[in-house]
C-alpha atoms as a PDB file:
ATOM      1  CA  UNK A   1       3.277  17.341  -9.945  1.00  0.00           C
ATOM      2  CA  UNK A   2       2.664  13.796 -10.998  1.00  0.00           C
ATOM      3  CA  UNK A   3       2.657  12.397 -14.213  1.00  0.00           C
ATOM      4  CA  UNK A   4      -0.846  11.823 -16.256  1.00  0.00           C
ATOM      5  CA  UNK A   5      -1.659   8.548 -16.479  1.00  0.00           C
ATOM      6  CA  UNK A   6       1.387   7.980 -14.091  1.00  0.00           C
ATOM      7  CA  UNK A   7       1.471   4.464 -12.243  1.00  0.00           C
ATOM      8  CA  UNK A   8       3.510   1.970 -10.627  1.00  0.00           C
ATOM      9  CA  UNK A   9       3.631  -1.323  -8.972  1.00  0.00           C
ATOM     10  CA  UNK A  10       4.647  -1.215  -4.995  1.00  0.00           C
ATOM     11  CA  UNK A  11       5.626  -4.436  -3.431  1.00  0.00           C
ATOM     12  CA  UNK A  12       3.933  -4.897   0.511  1.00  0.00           C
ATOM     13  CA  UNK A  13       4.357  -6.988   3.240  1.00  0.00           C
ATOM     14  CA  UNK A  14       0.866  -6.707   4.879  1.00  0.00           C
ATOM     15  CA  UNK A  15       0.990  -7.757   8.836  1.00  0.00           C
ATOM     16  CA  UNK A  16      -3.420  -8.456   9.656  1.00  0.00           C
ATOM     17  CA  UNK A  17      -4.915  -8.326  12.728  1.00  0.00           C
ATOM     18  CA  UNK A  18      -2.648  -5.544  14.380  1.00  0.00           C
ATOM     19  CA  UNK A  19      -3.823  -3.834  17.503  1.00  0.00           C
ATOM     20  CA  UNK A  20      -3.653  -0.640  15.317  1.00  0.00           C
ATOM     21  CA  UNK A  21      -3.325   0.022  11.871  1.00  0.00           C
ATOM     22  CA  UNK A  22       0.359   2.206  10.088  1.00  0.00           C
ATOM     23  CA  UNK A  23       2.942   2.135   7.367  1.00  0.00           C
ATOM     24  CA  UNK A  24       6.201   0.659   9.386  1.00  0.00           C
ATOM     25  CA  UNK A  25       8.324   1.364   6.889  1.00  0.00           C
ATOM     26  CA  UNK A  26      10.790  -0.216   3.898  1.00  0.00           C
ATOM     27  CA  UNK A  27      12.224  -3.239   4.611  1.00  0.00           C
ATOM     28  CA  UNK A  28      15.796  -4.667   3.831  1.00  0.00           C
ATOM     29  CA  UNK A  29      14.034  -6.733   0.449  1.00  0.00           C
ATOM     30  CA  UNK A  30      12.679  -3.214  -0.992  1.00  0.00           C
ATOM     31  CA  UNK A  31       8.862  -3.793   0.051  1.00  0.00           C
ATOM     32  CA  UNK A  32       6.836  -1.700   2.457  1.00  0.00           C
ATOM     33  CA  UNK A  33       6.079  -3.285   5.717  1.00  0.00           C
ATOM     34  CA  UNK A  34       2.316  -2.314   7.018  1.00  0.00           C
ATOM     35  CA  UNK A  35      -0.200  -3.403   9.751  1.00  0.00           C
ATOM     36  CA  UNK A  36      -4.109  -3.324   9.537  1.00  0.00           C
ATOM     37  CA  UNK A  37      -6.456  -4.062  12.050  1.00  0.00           C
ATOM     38  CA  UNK A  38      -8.821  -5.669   9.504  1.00  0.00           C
ATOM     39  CA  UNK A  39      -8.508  -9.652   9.843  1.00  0.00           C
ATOM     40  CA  UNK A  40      -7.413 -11.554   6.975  1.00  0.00           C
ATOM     41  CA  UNK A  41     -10.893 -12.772   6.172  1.00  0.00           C
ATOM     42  CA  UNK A  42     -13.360 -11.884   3.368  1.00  0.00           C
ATOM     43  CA  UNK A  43     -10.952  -9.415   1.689  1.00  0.00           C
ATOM     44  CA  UNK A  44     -11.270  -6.749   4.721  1.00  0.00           C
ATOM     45  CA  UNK A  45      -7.321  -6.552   5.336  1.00  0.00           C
ATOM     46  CA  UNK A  46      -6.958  -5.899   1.524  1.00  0.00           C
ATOM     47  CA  UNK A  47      -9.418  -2.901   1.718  1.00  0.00           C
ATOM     48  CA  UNK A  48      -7.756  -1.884   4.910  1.00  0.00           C
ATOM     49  CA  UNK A  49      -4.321  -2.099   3.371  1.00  0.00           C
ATOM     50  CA  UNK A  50      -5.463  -0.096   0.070  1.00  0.00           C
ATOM     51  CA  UNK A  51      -7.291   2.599   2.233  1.00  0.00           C
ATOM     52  CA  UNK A  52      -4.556   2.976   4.667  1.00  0.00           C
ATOM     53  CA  UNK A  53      -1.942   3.559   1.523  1.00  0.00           C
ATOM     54  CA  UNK A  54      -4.355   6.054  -0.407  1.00  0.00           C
ATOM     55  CA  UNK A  55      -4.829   8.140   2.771  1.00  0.00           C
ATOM     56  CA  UNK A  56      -1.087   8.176   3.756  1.00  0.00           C
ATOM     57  CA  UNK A  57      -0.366   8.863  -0.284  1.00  0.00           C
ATOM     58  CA  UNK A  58      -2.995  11.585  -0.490  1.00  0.00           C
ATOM     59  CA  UNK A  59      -5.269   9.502  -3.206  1.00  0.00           C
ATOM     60  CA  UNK A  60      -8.364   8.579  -3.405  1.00  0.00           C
ATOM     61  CA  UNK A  61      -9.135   5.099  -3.058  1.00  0.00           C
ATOM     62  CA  UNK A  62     -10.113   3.943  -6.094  1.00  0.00           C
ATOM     63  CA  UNK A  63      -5.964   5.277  -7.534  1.00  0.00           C
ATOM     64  CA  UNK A  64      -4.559   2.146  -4.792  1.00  0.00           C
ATOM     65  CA  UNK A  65      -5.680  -1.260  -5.278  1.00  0.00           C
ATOM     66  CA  UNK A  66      -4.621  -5.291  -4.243  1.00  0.00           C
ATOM     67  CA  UNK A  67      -3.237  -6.497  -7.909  1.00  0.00           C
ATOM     68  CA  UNK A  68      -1.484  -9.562  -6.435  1.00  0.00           C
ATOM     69  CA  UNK A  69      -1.431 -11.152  -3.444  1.00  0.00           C
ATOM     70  CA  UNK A  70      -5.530 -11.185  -2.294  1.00  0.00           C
ATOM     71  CA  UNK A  71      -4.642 -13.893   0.110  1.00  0.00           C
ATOM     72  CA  UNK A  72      -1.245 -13.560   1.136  1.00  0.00           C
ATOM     73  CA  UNK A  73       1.008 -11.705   3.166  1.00  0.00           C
ATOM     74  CA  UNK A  74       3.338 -10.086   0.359  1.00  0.00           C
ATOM     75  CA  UNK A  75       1.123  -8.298  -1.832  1.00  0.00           C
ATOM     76  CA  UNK A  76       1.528  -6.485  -5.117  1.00  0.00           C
ATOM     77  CA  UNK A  77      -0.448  -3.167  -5.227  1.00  0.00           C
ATOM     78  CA  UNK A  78      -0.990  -0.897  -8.058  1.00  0.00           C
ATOM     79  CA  UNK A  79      -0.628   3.231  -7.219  1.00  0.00           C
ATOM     80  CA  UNK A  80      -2.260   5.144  -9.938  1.00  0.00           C
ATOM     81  CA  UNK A  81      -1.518   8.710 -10.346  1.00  0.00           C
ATOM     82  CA  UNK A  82       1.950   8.385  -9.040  1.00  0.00           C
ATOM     83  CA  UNK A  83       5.314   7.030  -9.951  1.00  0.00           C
ATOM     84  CA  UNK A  84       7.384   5.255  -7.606  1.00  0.00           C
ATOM     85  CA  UNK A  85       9.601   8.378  -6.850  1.00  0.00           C
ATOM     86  CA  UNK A  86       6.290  10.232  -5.953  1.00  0.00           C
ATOM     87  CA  UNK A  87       5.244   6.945  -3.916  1.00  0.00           C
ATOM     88  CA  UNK A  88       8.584   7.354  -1.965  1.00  0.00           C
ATOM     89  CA  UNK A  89       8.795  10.650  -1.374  1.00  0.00           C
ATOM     90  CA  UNK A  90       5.237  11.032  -0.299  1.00  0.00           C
ATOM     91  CA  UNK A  91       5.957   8.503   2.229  1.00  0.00           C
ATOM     92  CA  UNK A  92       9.014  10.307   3.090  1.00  0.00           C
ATOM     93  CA  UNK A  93      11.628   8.017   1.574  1.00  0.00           C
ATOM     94  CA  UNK A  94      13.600   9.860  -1.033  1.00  0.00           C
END
């Protein structure tokens, strides 16, 4: 069970304009590699990226959000609810 008030910080390396959208997986520098379909414009591949990572966590959407990064690449996004254990093991890294 998480935590109340539990959050944490997960570092991303967002890949736009895929021809489908899924969590690839951790990467050698610690951060977690995903694609959207959303292009990069007008903030759609953020909401992409934070609705993608709330369904595959189990959240709702308003617990995942872009906290740094809006227009790059390697983004900074806050998980509320869970810890970065929960994060990992809810994503199936241990």
């Amino acid at each position: 069970m998480s935590a109340e008030g539990a959050s944490c910080l997960l570092p991303l390396r967002v890949v736009p304009n895929a021809s489908r959208a899924e969590v690839v997986g951790w990467q050698a520098d610690g951060r977690l590699k995903l694609k959207v379909s959303a292009p990069p414009e007008g903030g759609r591949a953020n909401r992409a990226v934070e609705e993608l990572l709330a369904g595959a966590l189990g959240l709702p959407k308003r617990a995942v959000a872009v906290e740094k990064g809006d227009s790059s690449r390697e983004k900074l996004l806050r998980v509320n609810g869970l810890t970065m254990e929960e994060v990992k093991a809810r994503l199936g890294v241990a």
